[in-house]
Every structure is written in C-alpha cells, then in structure tokens.
Protein backbone atom coordinates (compact mmCIF):
# COMPACT_ATOMS: atom_id res chain seq x y z
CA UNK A 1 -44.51 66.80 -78.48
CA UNK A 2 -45.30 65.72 -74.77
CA UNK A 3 -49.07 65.18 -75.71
CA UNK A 4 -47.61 63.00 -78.81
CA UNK A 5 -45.48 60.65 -76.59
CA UNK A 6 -48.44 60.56 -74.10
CA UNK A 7 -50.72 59.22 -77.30
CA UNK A 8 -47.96 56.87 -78.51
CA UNK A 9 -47.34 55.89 -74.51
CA UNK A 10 -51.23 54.87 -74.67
CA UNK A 11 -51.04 53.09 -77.27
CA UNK A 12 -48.22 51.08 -76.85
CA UNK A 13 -49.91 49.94 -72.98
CA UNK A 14 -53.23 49.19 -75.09
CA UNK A 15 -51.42 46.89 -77.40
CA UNK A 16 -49.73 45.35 -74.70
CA UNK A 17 -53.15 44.62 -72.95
CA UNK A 18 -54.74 43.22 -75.69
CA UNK A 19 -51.36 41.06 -76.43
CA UNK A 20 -51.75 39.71 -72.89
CA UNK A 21 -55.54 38.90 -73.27
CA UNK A 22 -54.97 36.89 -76.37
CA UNK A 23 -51.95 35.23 -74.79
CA UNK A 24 -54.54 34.49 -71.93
CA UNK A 25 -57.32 33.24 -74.02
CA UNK A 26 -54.81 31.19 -76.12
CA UNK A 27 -52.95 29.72 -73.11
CA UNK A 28 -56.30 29.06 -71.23
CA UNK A 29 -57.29 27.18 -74.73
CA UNK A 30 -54.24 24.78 -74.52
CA UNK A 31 -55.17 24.32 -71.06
CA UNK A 32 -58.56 22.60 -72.34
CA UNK A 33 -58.02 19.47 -73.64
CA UNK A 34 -60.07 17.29 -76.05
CA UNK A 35 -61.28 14.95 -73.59
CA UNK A 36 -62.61 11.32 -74.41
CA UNK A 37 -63.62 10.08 -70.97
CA UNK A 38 -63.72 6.18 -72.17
CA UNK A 39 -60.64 6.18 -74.04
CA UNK A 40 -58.04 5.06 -70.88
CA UNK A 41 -60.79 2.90 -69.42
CA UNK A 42 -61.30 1.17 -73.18
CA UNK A 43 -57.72 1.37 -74.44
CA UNK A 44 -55.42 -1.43 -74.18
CA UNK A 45 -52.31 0.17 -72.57
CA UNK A 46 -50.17 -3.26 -71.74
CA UNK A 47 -47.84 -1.68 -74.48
CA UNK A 48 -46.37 2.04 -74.42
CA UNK A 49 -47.80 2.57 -77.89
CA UNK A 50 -51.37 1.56 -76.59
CA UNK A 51 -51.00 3.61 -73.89
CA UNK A 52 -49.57 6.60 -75.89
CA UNK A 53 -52.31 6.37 -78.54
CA UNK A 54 -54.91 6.21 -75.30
CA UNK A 55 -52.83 9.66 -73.99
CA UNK A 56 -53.41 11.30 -77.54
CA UNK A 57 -56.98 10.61 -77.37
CA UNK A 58 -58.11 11.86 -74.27
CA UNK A 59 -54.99 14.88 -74.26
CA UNK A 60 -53.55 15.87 -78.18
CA UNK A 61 -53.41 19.58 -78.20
CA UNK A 62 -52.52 19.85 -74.34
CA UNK A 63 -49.83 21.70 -73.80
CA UNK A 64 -47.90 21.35 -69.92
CA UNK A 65 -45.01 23.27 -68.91
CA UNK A 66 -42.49 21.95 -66.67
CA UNK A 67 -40.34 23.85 -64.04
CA UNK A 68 -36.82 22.12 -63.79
CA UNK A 69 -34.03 22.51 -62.10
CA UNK A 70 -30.21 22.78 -64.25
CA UNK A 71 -29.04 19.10 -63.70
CA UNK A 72 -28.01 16.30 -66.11
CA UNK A 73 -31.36 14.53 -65.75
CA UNK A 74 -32.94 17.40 -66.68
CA UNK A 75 -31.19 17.67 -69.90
CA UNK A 76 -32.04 13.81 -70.79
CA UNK A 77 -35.31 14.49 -70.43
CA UNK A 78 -35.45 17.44 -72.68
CA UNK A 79 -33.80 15.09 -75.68
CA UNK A 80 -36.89 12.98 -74.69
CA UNK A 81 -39.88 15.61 -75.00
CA UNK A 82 -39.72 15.39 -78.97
CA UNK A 83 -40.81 11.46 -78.78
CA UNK A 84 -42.91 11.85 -76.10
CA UNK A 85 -44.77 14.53 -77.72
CA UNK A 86 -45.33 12.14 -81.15
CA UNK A 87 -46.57 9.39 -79.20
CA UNK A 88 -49.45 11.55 -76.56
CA UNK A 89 -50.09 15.06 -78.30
CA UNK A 90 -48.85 16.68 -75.50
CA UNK A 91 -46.79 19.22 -76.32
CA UNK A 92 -44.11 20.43 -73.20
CA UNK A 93 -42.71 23.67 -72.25
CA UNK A 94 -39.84 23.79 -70.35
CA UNK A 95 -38.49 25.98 -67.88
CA UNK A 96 -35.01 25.65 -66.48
CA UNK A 97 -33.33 27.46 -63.49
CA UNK A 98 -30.18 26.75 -60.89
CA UNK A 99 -31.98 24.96 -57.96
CA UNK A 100 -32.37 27.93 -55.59
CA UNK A 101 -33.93 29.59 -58.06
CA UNK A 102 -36.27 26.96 -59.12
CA UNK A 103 -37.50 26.61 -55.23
CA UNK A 104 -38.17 30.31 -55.01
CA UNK A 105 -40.55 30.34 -57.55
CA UNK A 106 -42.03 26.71 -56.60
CA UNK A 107 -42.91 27.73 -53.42
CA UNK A 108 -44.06 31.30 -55.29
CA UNK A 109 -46.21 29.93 -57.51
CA UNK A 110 -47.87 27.35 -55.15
CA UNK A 111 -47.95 29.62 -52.16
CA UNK A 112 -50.33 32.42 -54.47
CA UNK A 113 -52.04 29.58 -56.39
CA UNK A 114 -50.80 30.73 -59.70
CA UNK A 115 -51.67 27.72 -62.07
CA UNK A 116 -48.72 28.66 -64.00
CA UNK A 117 -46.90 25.30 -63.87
CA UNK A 118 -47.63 21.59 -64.47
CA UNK A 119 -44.64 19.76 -63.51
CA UNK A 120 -42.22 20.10 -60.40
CA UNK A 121 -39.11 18.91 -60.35
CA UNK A 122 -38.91 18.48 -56.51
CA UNK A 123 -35.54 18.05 -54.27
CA UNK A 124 -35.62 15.34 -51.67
CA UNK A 125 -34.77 17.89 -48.87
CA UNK A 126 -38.10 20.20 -49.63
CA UNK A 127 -40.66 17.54 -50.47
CA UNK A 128 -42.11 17.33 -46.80
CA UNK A 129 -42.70 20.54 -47.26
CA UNK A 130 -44.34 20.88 -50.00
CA UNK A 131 -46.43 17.55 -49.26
CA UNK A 132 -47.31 19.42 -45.57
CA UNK A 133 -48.20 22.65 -47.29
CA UNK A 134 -50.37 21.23 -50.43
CA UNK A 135 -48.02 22.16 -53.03
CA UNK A 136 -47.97 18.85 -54.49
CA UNK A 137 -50.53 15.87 -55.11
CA UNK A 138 -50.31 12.36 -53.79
CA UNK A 139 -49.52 10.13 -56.82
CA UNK A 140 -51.55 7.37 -55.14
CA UNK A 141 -54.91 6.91 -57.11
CA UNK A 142 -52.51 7.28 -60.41
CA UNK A 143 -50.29 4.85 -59.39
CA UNK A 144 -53.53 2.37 -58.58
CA UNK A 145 -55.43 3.16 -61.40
CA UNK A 146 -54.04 0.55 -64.23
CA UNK A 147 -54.49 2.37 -67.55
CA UNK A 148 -52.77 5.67 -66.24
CA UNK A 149 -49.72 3.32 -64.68
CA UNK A 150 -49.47 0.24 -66.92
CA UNK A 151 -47.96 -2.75 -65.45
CA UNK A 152 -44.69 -1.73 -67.77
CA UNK A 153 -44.05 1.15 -65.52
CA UNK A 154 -42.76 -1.46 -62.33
CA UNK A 155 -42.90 1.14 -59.68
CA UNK A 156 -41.29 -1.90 -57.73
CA UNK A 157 -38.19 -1.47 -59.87
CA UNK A 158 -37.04 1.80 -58.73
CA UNK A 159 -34.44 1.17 -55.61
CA UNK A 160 -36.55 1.75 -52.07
CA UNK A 161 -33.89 4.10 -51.34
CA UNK A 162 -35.61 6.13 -53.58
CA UNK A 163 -39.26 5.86 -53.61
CA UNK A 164 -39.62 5.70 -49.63
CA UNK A 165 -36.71 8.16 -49.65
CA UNK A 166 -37.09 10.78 -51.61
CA UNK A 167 -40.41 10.34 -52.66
CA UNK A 168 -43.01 9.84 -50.30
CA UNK A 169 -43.74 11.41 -46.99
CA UNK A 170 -45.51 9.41 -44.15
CA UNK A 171 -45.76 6.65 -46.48
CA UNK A 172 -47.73 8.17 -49.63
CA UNK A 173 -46.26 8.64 -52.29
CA UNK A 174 -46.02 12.33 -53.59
CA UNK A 175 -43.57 12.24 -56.58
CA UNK A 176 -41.97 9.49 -58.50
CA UNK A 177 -37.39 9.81 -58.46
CA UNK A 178 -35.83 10.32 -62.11
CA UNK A 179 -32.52 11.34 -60.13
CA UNK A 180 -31.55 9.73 -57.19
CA UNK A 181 -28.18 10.25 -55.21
CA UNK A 182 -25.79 8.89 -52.97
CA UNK A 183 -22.72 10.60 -51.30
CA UNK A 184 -19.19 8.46 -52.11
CA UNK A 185 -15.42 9.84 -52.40
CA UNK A 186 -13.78 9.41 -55.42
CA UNK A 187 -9.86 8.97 -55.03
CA UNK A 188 -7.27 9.22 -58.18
CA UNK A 189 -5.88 5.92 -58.72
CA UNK A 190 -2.15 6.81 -60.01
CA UNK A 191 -1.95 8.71 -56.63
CA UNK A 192 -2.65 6.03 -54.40
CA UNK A 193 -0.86 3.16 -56.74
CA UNK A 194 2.23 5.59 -56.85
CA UNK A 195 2.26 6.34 -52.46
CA UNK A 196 1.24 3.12 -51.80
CA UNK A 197 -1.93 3.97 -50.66
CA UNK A 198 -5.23 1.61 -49.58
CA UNK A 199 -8.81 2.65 -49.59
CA UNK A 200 -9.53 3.57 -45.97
CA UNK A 201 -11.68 1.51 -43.57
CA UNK A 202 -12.79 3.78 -41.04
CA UNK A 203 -12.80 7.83 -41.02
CA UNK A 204 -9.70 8.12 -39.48
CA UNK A 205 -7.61 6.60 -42.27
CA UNK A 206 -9.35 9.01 -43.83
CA UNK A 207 -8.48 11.64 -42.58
CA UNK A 208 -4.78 9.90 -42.62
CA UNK A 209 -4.98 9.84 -46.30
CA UNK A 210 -5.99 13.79 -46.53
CA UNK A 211 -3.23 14.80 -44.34
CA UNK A 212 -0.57 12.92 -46.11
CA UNK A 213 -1.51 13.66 -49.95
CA UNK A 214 -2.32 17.70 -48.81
CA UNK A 215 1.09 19.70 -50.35
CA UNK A 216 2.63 16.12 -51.43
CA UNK A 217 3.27 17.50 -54.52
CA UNK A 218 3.03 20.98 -55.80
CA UNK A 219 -0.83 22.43 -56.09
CA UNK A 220 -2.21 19.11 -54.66
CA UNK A 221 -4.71 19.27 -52.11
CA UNK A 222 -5.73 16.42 -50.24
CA UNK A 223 -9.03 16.41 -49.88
CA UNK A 224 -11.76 18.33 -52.02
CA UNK A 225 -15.74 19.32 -50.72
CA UNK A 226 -18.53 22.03 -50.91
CA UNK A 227 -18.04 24.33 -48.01
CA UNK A 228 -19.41 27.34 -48.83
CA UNK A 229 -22.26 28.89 -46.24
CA UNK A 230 -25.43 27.25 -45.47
CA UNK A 231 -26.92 24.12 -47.08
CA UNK A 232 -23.51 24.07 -49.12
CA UNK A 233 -21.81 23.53 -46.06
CA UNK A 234 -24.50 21.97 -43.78
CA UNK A 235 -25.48 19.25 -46.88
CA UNK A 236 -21.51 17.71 -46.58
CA UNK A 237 -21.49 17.72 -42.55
CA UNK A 238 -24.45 15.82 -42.49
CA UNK A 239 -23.57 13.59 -44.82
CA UNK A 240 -20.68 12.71 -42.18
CA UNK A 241 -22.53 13.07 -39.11
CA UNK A 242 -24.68 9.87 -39.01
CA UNK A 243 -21.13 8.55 -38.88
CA UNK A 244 -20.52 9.70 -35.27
CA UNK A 245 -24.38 9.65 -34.06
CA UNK A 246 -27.52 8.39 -35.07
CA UNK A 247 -29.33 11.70 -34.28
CA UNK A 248 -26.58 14.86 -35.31
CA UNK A 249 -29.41 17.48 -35.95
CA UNK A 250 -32.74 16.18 -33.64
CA UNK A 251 -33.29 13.06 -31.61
CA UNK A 252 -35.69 10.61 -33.56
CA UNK A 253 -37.26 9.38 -30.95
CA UNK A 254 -37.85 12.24 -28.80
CA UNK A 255 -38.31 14.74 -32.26
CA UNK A 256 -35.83 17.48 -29.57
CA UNK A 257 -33.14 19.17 -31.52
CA UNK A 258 -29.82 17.85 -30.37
CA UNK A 259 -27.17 19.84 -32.39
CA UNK A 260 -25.16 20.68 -29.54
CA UNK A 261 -24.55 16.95 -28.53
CA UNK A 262 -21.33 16.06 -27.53
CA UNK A 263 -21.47 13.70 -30.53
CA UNK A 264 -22.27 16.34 -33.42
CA UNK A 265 -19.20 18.90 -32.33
CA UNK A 266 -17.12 15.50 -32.59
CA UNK A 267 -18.47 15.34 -36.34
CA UNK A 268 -17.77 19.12 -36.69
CA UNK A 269 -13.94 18.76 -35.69
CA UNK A 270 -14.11 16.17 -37.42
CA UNK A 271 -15.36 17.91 -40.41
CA UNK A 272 -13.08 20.53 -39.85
CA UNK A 273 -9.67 18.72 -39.66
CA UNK A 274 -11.02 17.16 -42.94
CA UNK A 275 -11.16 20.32 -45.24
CA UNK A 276 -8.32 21.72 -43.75
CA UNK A 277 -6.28 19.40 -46.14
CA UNK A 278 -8.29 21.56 -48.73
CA UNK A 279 -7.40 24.30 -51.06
CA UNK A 280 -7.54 27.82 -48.44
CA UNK A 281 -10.94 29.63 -50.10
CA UNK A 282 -12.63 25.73 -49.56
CA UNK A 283 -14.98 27.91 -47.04
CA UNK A 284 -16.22 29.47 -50.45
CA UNK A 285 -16.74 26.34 -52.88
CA UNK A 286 -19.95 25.27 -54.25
CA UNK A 287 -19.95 21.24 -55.39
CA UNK A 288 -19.16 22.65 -59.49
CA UNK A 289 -16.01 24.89 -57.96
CA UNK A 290 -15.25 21.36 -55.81
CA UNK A 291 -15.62 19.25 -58.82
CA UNK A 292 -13.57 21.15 -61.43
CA UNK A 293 -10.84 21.56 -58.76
CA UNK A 294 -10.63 17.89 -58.68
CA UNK A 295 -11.17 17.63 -62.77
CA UNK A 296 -8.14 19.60 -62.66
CA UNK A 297 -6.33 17.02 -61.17
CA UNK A 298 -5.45 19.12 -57.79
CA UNK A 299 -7.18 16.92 -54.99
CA UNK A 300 -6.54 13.74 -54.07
CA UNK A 301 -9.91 13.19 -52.85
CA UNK A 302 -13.28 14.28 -53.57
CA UNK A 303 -16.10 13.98 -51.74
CA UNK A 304 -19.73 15.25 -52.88
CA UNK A 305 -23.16 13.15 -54.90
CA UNK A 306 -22.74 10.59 -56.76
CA UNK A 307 -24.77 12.24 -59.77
CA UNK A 308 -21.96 15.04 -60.40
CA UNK A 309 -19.10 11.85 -60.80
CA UNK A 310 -20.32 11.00 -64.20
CA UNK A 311 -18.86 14.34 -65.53
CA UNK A 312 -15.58 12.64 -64.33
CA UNK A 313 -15.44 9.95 -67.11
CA UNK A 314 -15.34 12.83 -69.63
CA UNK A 315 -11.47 13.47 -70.93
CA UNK A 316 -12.02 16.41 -72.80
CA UNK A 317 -13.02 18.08 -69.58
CA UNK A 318 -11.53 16.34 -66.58
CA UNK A 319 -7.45 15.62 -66.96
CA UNK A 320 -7.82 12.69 -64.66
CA UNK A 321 -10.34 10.50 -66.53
CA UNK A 322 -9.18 6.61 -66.54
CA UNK A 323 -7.04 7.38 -63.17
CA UNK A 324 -10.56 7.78 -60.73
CA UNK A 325 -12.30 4.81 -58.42
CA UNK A 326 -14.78 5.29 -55.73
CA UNK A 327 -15.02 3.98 -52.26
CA UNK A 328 -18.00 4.45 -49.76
CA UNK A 329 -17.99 7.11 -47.04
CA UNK A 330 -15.49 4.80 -44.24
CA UNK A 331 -17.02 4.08 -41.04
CA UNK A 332 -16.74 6.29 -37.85
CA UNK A 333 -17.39 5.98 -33.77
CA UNK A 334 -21.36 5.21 -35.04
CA UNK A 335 -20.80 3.09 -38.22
CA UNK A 336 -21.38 4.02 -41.61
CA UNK A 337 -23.43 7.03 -43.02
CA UNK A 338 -26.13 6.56 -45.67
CA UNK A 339 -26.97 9.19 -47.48
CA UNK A 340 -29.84 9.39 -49.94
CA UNK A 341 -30.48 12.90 -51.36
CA UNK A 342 -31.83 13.01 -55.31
CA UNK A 343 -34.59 14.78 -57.02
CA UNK A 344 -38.22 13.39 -58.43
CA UNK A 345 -40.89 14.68 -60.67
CA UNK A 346 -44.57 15.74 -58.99
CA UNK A 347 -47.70 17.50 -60.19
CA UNK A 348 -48.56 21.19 -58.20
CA UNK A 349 -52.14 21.16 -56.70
CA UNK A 350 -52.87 24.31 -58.73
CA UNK A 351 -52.19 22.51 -62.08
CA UNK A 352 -55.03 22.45 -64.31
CA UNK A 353 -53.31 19.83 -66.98
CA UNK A 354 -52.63 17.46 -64.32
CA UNK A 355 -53.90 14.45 -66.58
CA UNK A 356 -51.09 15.24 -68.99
CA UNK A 357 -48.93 16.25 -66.41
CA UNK A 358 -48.88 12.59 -64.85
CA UNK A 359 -48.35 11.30 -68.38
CA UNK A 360 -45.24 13.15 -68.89
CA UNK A 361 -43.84 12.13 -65.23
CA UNK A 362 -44.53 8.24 -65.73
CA UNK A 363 -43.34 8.61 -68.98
CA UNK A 364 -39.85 10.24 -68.32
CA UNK A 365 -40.00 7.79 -65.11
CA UNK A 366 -40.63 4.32 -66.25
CA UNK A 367 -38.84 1.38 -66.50
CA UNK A 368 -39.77 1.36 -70.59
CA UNK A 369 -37.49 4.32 -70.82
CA UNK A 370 -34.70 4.12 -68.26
CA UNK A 371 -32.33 2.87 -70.27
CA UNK A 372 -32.78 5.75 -72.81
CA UNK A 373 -32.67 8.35 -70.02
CA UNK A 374 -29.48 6.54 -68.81
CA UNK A 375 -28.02 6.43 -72.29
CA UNK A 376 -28.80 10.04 -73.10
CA UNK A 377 -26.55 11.21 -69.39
CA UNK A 378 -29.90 10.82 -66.93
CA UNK A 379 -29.05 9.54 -63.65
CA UNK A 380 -30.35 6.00 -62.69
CA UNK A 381 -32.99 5.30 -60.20
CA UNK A 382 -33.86 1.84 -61.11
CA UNK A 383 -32.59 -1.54 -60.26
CA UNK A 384 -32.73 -2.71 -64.15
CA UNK A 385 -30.65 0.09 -65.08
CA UNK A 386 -28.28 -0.40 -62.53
CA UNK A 387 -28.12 -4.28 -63.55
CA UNK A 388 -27.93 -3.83 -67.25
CA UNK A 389 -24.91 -5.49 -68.25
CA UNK A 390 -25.01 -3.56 -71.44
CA UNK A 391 -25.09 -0.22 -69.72
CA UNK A 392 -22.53 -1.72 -67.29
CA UNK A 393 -20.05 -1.70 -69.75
CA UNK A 394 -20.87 1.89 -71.27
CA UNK A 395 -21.19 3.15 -67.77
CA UNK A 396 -19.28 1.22 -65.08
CA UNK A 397 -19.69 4.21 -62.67
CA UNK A 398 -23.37 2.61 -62.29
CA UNK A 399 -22.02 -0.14 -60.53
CA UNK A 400 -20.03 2.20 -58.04
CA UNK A 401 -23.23 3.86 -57.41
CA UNK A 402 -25.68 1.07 -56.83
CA UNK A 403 -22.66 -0.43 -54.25
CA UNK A 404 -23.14 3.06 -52.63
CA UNK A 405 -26.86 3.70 -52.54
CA UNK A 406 -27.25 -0.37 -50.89
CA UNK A 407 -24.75 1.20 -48.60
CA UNK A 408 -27.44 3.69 -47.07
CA UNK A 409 -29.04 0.84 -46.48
CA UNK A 410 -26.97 1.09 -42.82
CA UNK A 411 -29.10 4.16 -41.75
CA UNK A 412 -32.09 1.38 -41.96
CA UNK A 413 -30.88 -1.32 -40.18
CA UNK A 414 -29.95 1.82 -36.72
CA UNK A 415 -33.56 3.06 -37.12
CA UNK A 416 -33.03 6.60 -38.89
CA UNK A 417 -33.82 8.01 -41.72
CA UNK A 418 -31.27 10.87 -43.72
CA UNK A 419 -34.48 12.69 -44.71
CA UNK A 420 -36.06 13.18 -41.35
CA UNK A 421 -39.44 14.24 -41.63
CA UNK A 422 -39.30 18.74 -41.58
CA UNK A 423 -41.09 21.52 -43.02
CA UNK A 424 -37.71 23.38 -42.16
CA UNK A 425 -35.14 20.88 -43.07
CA UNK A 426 -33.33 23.07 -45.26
CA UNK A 427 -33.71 25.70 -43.02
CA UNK A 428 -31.83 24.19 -40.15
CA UNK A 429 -29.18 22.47 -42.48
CA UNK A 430 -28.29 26.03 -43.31
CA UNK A 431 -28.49 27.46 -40.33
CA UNK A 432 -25.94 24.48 -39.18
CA UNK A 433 -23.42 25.26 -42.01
CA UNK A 434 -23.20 28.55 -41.57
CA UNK A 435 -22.16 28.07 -38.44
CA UNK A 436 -20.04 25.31 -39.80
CA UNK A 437 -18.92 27.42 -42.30
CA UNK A 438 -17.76 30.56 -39.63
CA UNK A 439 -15.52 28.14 -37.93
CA UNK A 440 -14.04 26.67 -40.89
CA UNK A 441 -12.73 30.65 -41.65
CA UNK A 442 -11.78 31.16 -37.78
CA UNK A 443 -14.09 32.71 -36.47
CA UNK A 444 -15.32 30.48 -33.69
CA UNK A 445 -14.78 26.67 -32.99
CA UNK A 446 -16.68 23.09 -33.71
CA UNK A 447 -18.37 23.51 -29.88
CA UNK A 448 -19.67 27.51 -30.48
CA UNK A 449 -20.68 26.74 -34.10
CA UNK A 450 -22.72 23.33 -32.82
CA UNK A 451 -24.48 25.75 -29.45
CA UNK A 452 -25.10 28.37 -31.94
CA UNK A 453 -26.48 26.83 -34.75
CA UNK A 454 -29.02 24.69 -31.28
CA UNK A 455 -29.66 28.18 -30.23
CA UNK A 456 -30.88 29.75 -33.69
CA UNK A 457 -32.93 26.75 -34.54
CA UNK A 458 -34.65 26.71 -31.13
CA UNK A 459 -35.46 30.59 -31.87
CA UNK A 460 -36.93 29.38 -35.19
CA UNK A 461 -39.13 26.87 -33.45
CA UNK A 462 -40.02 28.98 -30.86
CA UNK A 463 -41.31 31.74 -33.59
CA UNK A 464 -43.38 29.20 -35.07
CA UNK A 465 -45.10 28.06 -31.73
C-alpha cells in the first residue's frame, strides 16, 4: 500500500512538472510578440484608432499582466481592459492586492529579478525608491518618441502637482499619475447650518469646531481620522505638520532630520488635541474604519484623501449624502499645508513586454480617455477632467478637489516639497506614527514620541552608513 502511494505520489509531482513546463513554454510564448519594426515609425497615430491599429501590428497576441493595488482607479481601469484589448491585441492580466501587500511583492519581484510582472501601479511615497533602486524605467524616450505618445496624449494636461509630484524623481519622469490625491476635511452641512457653524480659517477654529460638535449629540464625534500605528498614523500628522513648519521630518536645506524640533511636537499636540474629539479606539482606525464612521453619520468632521470622498456621494451607503461640503486643511503658525499623495502607473526594469506595457499605461493615462476613466469612478488627474463642465455637473466633488490640489500649490511658493526625496520615506513616516500613535493611547507625550521617533530614525541612518 505504502509503495502504491509512493508510485501515485510520483506521479502526481511528474504531472505537476510537466504542467509547469508547458505553462512556462506557453507563458514565455505570449511573452514573444509578433513584431513589425516599421509599423509605429510608418503608422499614422494622430488618432487613437491609428495608433491602436499601429499597437496591434507590432504587439496582437502579447499578453501583460498588471500588479494593482485595491482602489477605485483600479477598478475603472479594469472596465477599460476589454476595449483596450479590441483596439491593440494586447490581452491584460490583472492582479489585485490591498496596498501593503502589493509593495511586498513589488519590491519582491524587482529585488530577485523575477520578470513576472509588466505593469506597477506605484504609490507616490515609494517611487524614489524604486526609481533609486532600478525597479522602474524612466518614461522619458517614450514620452519623446511621437508614435508611442501621440500628441492626443497632452502630458501637459495632467496637473504639475502630479507629474513633478508623484511622478518623477530628480526631474525624470518614471511613471505617468492615473490617481492623484489631495488631503481636505469634509464637514456635514445640516450640522454646521443647525449650530451655527462657519468653515474655519486657521487650525485653531479647527480645533474649536472638534471640541464643540464632540458628544453634542448622542454618538457624535467631532472629528474623524486614520490613527492607527505607523504610516496610518504618520501619513495624517504629516499632512498637518507643514502647517506649523516647513521642515517637520528633515531640514531641506541641510537634508538633517529634525523631528524633534520644537515646531513638530507643536504639530503633535496639536495632532493630539485634534483626535481626542474622536471616537476612543481612533488609535486603531484605518482611513475605510474612518470613512464608514463618518458614512454613518457619527463625526462631524472628517479628515483623510480626497480620492476616498467620492464614496460619500453614494446614498445607499453613506446616510449623510446631500448634507457633506469640503473645505481645505485651515492655516496654522506656518501657513497652509499642501499635500499631494496619489498613485501612477510604471513599467518594472525586469519586464520583458515593456512595449505593450507602455501601451497599456498611456492608454489608461491619456487625455483621450479621462473622461471615461472619470465616468466609470477613476480618480482625475487632469486639468480637462477637472474643467469639464459636463462632468462638473455629474461630479461636483471634482471641483472641491481641483480647489484643493491648487491649494498644495502653498508648499511651492515656501520652497518644500510633501514628497521629499527618500529611499526610506515610508520608513520614517512609520516610525513617526508609531510613536504618534503610543501617545495618542497614553503611553508617552507629543515631546517623547517626537525625540523617539529622531532617535530611531538616526539609528536607521546610522545602520545604513
């Protein structure tokens, strides 16, 4: 009996081998192309069906696969693949995860040189990075050469915010947005109409308005954020910060680490009397438990991306819909705070379909199709889109965003940028909230968490030297 499970063990592995080598063969197949090395140069491509019919000829039969992360831009673009697929003959594969996930296995597949994915969907806090540590490819010679980028494309279009932003580092550009984001508070309208209540001007009527609407009536909290641990908590302080200092986490002229300024543990009390007007387990919220707390009608205020506030419009899932306006972040002792976050589409330097993979990023990207993406829930990143009058009307949240992302434009005019320029930026933003995040449950206070969080980064650096 043993020697019969050992023969049915064998071949049960040998099947399995052979499975695999076929799936090789026929995955290293799609991989190859049928290549006609005039047809871009040739084609006429001033239209996107001349420029699709030039994709089919030089890629049908390709087939990419795409790692994405779970987001509302990612599921316009899957309602998009179909068409896209008709008009180039590439054919897309798809592969969705929660964001942390989706970084593991970036930096995974990129760090062993795996070749197993096409398409990154790339988060503006990690693409310095991955620039730094040849994950990703400079989009430069596509974006020059005219027949892969077609003057319908307008790279110009998309906001600066976003392509110098999120997109490029040291002034090349690596990726090209489909998602950008802001950070704004969204407020419920009856409340303030019914208390008499103004839109604040400066973070301390802010913090005014928390204090009075926390308890004012029964399971309403005044103020609503992410605060769990690390970049949860560290992503919502900073968005604050360059509202009490130009430099909250390093100097940017000196490039020292300056957490423990007297300036940053004035944004962390600050930050800390804010969420206090919270619900009690706010030291355990991600932005989805922050959101539906606030869908629920049980905060006042809200205060997280502007991509997640579309969800808001929605009445069959948020009990407040029609009652919600947005205001930008007020200004504090440093002025206002500009933040740009978002996410944007590159191609891994260990692709081997990165022809096709372009094609599907300018496609999903360009101005030809934003108003699609927007229509079908995508999150804008162009100036057309934000300016359609039609799309206006269907989505007047657009304007609230656009008002918000020109807005950042404050961080400009001091000199600083939101995204400074780190291999370890998310590193040290988590390391700062959960510090944050310690003294939000008791455990230590604004001044500790800001000297501990210097001291751990300074160990970090000093590792690295």
């Amino acid at each position: 009996m043993k020697k019969m499970k050992k023969l049915l063990s064998g071949l049960v592995c040998l099947a399995m081998v052979c499975s695999m080598s076929a799936c090789g063969t026929k995955k290293q197949e799609e991989k190859e192309p049928k290549k006609d090395a005039a047809a871009m140069e040739d084609a006429d491509t001033s239209t996107l069906e001349g420029w699709g019919e030039a994709i089919k000829a030089s890629q049908e039969g390709t087939t990419i696969t795409a790692l994405l992360a779970s987001h509302d831009s990612t599921t316009a673009m899957t309602e998009m693949i179909d068409e896209f697929t008709e008009l180039t003959g590439i054919n897309v594969n798809t592969k969705v995860l929660a964001s942390a996930e989706m970084k593991t296995m970036q930096r995974s597949n990129s760090s062993t040189k795996a070749g197993t994915f096409d398409v990154y969907m790339v988060d503006a806090f990690t693409i310095y990075d991955y620039a730094k540590s040849g994950y990703i490819d400079s989009l430069e010679d596509y974006l020059n050469d005219s027949s892969q980028t077609p003057q319908w494309y307008d790279h110009d279009d998309i906001l600066p915010a976003y392509s110098e932003g999120i997109a490029s580092v040291d002034g090349v550009t690596y990726t090209l947005p489909i998602a950008g984001e802001g950070r704004f508070i969204a407020y419920r309208t009856d409340l303030f109409e019914k208390y008499e209540k103004e839109i604040p001007e400066n973070l301390d009527e802010l913090l005014e308005l928390a204090q009075f609407f926390n308890q004012k009536e029964d399971g309403l909290y005044g103020f609503v954020c992410r605060g769990g641990a690390g970049t949860l908590c560290g992503s919502a302080h900073m968005s604050l910060a360059y509202c009490f200092t130009d430099d909250p986490i390093i100097d940017h002229k000196t490039g020292e680490f300056c957490v423990d300024s007297p300036e940053t543990i004035q944004s962390i009390e600050y930050f800390l009397d804010l969420v206090k007007n919270g619900p009690k387990d706010i030291a355990s919220y991600n932005h989805e438990d922050a959101a539906a707390l606030f869908m629920q009608g049980q905060a006042a205020m809200w205060f997280d991306a502007t991509s997640m506030a579309y969800m808001f419009d929605d009445p069959a899932s948020c009990s407040v819909a029609g009652k919600i306006d947005y205001f930008t972040v007020p200004e504090g002792p440093a002025g206002g705070s500009g933040a740009i976050a978002g996410w944007s589409l590159g191609i891994p330097s260990d692709s081997e379909n990165k022809d096709a993979a372009y094609a599907f990023i300018m496609y999903m990207t360009s101005k030809e199709k934003a108003k699609e993406y927007n229509e079908k829930g995508g999150i804008p990143c162009r100036i057309s889109t934000f300016e359609d009058k039609d799309l206006l009307a269907e989505k007047p949240l657009n304007a609230k965003v656009y008002e918000t992302i020109q807005d950042a434009g404050k961080l400009v005019d001091r000199g600083v940028s939101y995204n400074y320029g780190s291999a370890h930026v998310l590193d040290f933003m988590s390391i700062i909230g959960n510090q944050i995040n310690r003294a939000m449950i008791g455990e230590i206070n604004a001044e500790e968490a800001a000297k501990a969080a210097q001291s751990e980064i300074e160990a970090v650096l000093a590792e690295e030297k």
